[in-house]
Protein backbone atom coordinates (compact mmCIF):
# COMPACT_ATOMS: atom_id res chain seq x y z
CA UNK A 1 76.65 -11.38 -45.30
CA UNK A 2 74.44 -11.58 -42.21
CA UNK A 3 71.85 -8.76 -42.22
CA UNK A 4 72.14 -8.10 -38.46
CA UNK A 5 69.48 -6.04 -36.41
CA UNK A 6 72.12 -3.65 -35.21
CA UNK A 7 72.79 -2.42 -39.31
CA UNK A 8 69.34 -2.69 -39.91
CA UNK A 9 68.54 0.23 -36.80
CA UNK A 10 71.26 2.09 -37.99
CA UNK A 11 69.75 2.43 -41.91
CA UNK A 12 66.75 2.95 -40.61
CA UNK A 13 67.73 6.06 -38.60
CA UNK A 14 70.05 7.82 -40.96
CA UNK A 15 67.34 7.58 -43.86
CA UNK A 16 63.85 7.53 -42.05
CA UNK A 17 62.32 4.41 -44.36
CA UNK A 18 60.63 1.51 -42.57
CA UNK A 19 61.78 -1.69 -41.11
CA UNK A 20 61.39 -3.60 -43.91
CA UNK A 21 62.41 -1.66 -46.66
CA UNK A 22 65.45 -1.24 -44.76
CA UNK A 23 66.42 -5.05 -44.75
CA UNK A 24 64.94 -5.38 -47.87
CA UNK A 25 67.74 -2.85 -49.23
CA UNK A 26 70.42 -4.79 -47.18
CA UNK A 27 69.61 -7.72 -48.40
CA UNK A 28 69.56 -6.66 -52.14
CA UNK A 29 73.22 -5.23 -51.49
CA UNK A 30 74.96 -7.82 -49.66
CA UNK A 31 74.60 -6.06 -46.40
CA UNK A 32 76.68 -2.88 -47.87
CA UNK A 33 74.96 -0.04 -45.91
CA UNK A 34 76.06 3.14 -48.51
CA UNK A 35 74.64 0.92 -51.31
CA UNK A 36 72.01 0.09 -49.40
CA UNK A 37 71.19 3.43 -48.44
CA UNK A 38 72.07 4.55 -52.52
CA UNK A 39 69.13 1.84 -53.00
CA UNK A 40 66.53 3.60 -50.64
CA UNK A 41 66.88 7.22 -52.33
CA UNK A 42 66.46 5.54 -55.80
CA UNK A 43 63.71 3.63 -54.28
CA UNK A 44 62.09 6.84 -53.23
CA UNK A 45 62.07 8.87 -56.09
CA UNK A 46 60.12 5.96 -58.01
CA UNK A 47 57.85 5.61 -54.93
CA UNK A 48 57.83 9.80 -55.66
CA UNK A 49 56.70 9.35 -59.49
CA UNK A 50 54.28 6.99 -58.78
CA UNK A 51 52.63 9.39 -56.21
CA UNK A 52 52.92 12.64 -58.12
CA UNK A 53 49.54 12.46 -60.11
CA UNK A 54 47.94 11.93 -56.96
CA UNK A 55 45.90 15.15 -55.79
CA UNK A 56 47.37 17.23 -52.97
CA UNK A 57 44.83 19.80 -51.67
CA UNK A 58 45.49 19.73 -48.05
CA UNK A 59 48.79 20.79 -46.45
CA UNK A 60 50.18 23.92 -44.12
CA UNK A 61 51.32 27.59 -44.95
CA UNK A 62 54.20 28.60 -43.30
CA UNK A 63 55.35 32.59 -42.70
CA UNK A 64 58.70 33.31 -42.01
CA UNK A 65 60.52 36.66 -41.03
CA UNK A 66 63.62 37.54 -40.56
CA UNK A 67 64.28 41.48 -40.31
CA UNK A 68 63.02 43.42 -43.13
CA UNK A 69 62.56 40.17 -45.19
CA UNK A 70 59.54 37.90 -45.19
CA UNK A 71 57.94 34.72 -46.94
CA UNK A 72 54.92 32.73 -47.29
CA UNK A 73 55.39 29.27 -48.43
CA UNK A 74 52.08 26.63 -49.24
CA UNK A 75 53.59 23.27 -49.37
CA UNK A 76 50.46 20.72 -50.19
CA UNK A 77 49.91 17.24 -48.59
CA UNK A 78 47.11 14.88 -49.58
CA UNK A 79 45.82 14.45 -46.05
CA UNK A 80 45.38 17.15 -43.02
CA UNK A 81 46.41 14.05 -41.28
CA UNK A 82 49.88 14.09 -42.70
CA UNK A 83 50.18 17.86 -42.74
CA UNK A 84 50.59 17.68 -38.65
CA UNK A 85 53.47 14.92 -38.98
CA UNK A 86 56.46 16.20 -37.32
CA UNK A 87 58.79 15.69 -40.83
CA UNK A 88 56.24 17.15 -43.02
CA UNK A 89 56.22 20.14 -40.42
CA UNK A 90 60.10 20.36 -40.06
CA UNK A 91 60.35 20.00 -44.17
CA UNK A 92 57.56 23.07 -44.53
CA UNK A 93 59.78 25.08 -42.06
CA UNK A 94 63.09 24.43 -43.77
CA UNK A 95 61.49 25.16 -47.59
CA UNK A 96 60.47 28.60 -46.45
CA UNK A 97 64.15 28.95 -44.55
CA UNK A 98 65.17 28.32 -47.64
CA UNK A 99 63.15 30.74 -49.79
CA UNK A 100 64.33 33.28 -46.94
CA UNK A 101 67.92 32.64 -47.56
CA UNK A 102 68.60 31.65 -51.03
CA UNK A 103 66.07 34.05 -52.98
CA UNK A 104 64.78 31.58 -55.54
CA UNK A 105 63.03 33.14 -58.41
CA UNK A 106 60.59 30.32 -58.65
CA UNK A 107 59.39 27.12 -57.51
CA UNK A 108 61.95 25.56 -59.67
CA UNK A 109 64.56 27.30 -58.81
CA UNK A 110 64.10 26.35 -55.36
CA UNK A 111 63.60 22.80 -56.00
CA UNK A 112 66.95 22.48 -57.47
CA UNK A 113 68.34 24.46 -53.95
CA UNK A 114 70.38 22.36 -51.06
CA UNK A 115 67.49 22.80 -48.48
CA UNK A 116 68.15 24.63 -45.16
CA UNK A 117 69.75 22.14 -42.33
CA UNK A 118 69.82 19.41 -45.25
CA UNK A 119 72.93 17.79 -47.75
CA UNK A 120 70.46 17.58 -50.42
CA UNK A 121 68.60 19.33 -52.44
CA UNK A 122 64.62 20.52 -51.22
CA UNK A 123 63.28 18.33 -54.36
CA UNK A 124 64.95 15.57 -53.41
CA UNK A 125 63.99 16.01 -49.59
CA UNK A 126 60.68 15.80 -51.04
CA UNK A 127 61.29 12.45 -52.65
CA UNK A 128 62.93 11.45 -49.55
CA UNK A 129 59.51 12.30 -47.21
CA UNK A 130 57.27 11.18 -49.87
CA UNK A 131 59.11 7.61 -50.00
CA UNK A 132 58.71 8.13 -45.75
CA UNK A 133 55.44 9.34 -45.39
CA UNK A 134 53.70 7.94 -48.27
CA UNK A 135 51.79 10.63 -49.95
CA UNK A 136 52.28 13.01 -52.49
CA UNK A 137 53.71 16.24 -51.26
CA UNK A 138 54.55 18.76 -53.45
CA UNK A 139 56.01 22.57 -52.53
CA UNK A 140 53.32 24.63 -54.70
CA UNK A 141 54.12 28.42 -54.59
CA UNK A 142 55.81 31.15 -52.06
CA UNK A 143 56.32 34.76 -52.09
CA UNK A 144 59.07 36.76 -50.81
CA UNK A 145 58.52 40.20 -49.68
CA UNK A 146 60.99 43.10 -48.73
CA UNK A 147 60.09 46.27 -46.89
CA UNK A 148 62.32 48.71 -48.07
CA UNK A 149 60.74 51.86 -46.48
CA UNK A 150 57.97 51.23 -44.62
CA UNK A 151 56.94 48.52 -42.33
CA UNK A 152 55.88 44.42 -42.54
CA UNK A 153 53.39 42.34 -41.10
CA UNK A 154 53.01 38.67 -41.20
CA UNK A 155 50.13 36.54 -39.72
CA UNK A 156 49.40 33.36 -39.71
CA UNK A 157 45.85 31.68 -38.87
CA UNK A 158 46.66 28.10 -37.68
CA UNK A 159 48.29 26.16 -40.65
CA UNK A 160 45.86 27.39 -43.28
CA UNK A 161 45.97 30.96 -44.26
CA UNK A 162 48.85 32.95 -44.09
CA UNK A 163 48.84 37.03 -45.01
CA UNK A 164 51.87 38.81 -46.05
CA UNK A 165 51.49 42.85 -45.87
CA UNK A 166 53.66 45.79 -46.50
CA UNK A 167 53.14 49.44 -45.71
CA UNK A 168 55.17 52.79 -46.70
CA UNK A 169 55.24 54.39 -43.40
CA UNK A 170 53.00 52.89 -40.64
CA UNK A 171 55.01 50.34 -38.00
CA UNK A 172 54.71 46.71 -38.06
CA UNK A 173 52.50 46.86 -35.41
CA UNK A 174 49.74 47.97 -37.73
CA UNK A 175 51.03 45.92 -40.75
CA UNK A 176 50.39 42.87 -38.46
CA UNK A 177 46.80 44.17 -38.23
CA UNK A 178 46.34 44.69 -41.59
CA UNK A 179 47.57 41.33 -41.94
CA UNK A 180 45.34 39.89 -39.90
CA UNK A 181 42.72 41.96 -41.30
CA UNK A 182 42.99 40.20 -45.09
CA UNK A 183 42.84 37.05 -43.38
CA UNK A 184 39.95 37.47 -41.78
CA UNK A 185 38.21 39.41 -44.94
CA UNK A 186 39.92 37.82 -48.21
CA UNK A 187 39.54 41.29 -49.86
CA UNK A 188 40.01 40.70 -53.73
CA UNK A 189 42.42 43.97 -54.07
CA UNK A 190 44.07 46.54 -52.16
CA UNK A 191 42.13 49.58 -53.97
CA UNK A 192 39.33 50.71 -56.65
CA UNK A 193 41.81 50.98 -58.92
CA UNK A 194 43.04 48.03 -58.79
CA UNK A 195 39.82 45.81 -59.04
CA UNK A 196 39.85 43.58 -62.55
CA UNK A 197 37.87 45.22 -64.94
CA UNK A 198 36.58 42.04 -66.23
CA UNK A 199 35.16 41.17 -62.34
CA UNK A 200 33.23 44.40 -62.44
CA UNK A 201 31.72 43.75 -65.48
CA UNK A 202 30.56 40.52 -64.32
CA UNK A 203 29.26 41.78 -61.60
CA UNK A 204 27.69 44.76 -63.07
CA UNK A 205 25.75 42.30 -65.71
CA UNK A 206 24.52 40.07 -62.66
CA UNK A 207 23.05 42.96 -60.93
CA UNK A 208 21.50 45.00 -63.94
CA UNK A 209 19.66 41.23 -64.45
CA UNK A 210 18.06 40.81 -60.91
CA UNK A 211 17.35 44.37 -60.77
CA UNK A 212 15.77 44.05 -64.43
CA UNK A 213 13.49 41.53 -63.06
CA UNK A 214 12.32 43.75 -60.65
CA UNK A 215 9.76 46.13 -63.07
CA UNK A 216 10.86 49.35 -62.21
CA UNK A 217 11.44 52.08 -64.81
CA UNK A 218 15.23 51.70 -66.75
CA UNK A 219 16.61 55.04 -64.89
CA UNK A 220 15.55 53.34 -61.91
CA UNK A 221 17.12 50.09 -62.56
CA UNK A 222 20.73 51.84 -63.13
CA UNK A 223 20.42 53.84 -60.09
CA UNK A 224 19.74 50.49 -58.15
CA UNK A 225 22.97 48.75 -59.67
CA UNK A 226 25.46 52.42 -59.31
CA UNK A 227 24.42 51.78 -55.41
CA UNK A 228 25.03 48.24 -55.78
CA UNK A 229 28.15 48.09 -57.67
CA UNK A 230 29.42 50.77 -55.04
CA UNK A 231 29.00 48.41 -51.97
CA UNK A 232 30.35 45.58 -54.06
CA UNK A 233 33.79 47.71 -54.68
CA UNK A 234 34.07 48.67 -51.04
CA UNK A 235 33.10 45.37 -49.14
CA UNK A 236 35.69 43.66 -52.23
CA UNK A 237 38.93 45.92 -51.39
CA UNK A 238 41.29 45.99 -48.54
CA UNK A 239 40.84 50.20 -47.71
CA UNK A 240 37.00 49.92 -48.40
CA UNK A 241 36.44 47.46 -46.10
CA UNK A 242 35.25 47.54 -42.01
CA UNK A 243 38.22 47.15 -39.89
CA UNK A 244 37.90 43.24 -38.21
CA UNK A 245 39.04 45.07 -35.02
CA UNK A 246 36.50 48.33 -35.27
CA UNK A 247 33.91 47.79 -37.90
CA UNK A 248 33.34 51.62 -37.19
CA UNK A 249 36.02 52.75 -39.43
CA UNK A 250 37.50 51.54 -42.76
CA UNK A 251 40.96 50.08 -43.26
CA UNK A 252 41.38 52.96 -45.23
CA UNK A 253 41.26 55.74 -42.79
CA UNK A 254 42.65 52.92 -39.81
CA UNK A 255 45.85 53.14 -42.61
CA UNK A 256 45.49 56.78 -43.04
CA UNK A 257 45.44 57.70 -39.74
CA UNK A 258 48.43 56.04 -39.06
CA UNK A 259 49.85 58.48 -42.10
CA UNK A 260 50.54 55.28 -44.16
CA UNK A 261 49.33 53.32 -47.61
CA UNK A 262 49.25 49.83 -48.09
CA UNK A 263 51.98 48.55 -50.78
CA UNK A 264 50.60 45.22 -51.32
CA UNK A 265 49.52 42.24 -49.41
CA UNK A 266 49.68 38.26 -50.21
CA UNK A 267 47.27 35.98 -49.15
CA UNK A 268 47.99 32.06 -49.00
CA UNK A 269 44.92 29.60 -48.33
CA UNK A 270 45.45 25.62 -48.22
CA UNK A 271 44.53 24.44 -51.39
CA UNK A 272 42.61 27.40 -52.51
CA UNK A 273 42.44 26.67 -56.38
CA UNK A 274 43.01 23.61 -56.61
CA UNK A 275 39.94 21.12 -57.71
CA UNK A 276 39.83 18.07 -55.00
CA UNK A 277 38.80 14.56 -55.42
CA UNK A 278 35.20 13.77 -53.82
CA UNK A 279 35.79 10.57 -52.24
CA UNK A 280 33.12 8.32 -51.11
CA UNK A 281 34.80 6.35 -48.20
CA UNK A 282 32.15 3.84 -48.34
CA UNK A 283 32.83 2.71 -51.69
CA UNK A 284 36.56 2.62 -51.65
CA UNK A 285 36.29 0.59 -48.81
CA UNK A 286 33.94 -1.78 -50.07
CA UNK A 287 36.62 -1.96 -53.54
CA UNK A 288 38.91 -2.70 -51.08
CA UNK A 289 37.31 -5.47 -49.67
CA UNK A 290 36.19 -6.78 -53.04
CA UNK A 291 39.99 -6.67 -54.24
CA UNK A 292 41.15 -9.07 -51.36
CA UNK A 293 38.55 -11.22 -51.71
């Protein structure tokens, strides 16, 4: 069968892959367009396995609200590059639809979900854009959060950190700032209590060693670290730390004021966590050149 231009353009729009691979997959079915198009998905999800041990440290976070629901979804790409391609941004925006409206328990769960506005399922979307694009993409984590009697803020700073909070009492108006607030700040914890015992201890051992150094008398020394470890505790939690917006009161009393507490909040970076590749450019381009040579 003649592989004509016309069928060509038409594979190529209902499944996104190139030119080439197009004919390529006409030409290996006798020109039968399902097959062929049968033929591009398998295609992709080896070009998918191939790609997946590749790191992906860059990407976008996407917040979502609807109502009294919330999410926060990190979906990684390898390059920042990639993470501003219009299907990588419309696949981002229909995983955390999806998350919104299905209520996965986990990232497996949601994997195996028909994604939003799609006929297949979000893991094999992500085959699909992986085959397209040509990088690993993977859908790391999300959280889904619920204000059942208070209020919830969402904020988002560019594509790279997103903040979930929730309040009992308060309006959404100050969640939002709150929100915005852990962005800016990264605070380790909402409260005192809640600090890891394990942190303070490291801590507390760091500073009783540079303050050891220092010569001064034992009761001295412990004095030193007690104010220390203090200032540590408030800078590292949400309602000891400077509001962003007036560094002349706490979070705490901002919260208080507003006859409020903070539930919990969620904070998404890009990549935060995960170890990267350093790459020297120079290098790979010079193995490059030696390969073709």
């Amino acid at each position: 069968m003649q592989i004509t231009a016309a069928l060509v353009k038409e594979l190529r729009e209902r499944s996104g892959a190139g030119m080439m691979e197009c004919k390529s997959a006409l030409v290996a079915t006798n020109g039968d367009i399902e097959a062929a198009f049968e033929h591009l998905r398998k295609s992709g999800a080896a070009k998918a396995a191939k790609k997946a041990g590749r790191i992906a440290a860059e990407g976008a976070i996407v917040v979502l609200e609807k109502g009294k629901v919330a999410v926060i979804v990190e979906v990684n790409s390898e390059t920042d590059f990639v993470a501003n391609d219009e299907n990588f941004v419309k696949f981002a925006n229909a995983v955390a639809d999806t998350v919104i409206t299905q209520e996965p328990v986990d990232v497996d769960a949601l994997n195996a979900l028909t994604l939003s506005g799609a006929g297949e399922t979000v893991e094999t979307a992500r085959q699909n854009l992986v085959a397209k694009i040509g990088e690993n993409i993977s859908v790391r984590r999300f959280a889904r959060v619920e204000a059942v009697a208070g209020a919830l803020g969402a904020y988002l700073h560019g594509k790279r950190i997103g903040v979930l909070v929730e309040l009992e009492g308060g309006s959404a108006e100050l969640a939002k700032d709150v929100a915005m607030h852990v962005a800016a700040s990264n605070p380790v914890c909402v409260a005192e209590s809640d600090v890891p015992s394990a942190l303070l201890e490291k801590e507390r051992e760091i500073r009783l060693a540079q303050a050891a150094q220092s010569g001064k008398p034992a009761d001295i020394v412990e004095k030193m670290v007690t104010g220390q470890m203090r200032k540590f505790i408030a800078e590292s939690t949400l309602l000891g730390q400077a509001f962003v917006k007036d560094p002349d009161t706490t979070v705490g009393k901002l919260v208080a004021k507003a006859g409020a507490k903070v539930q919990r909040f969620i904070r998404f970076e890009v990549g935060e966590g995960i170890e990267k590749k350093s790459v020297d450019f120079a290098e790979e381009v010079a193995a490059q050149a030696r390969a073709v040579e």
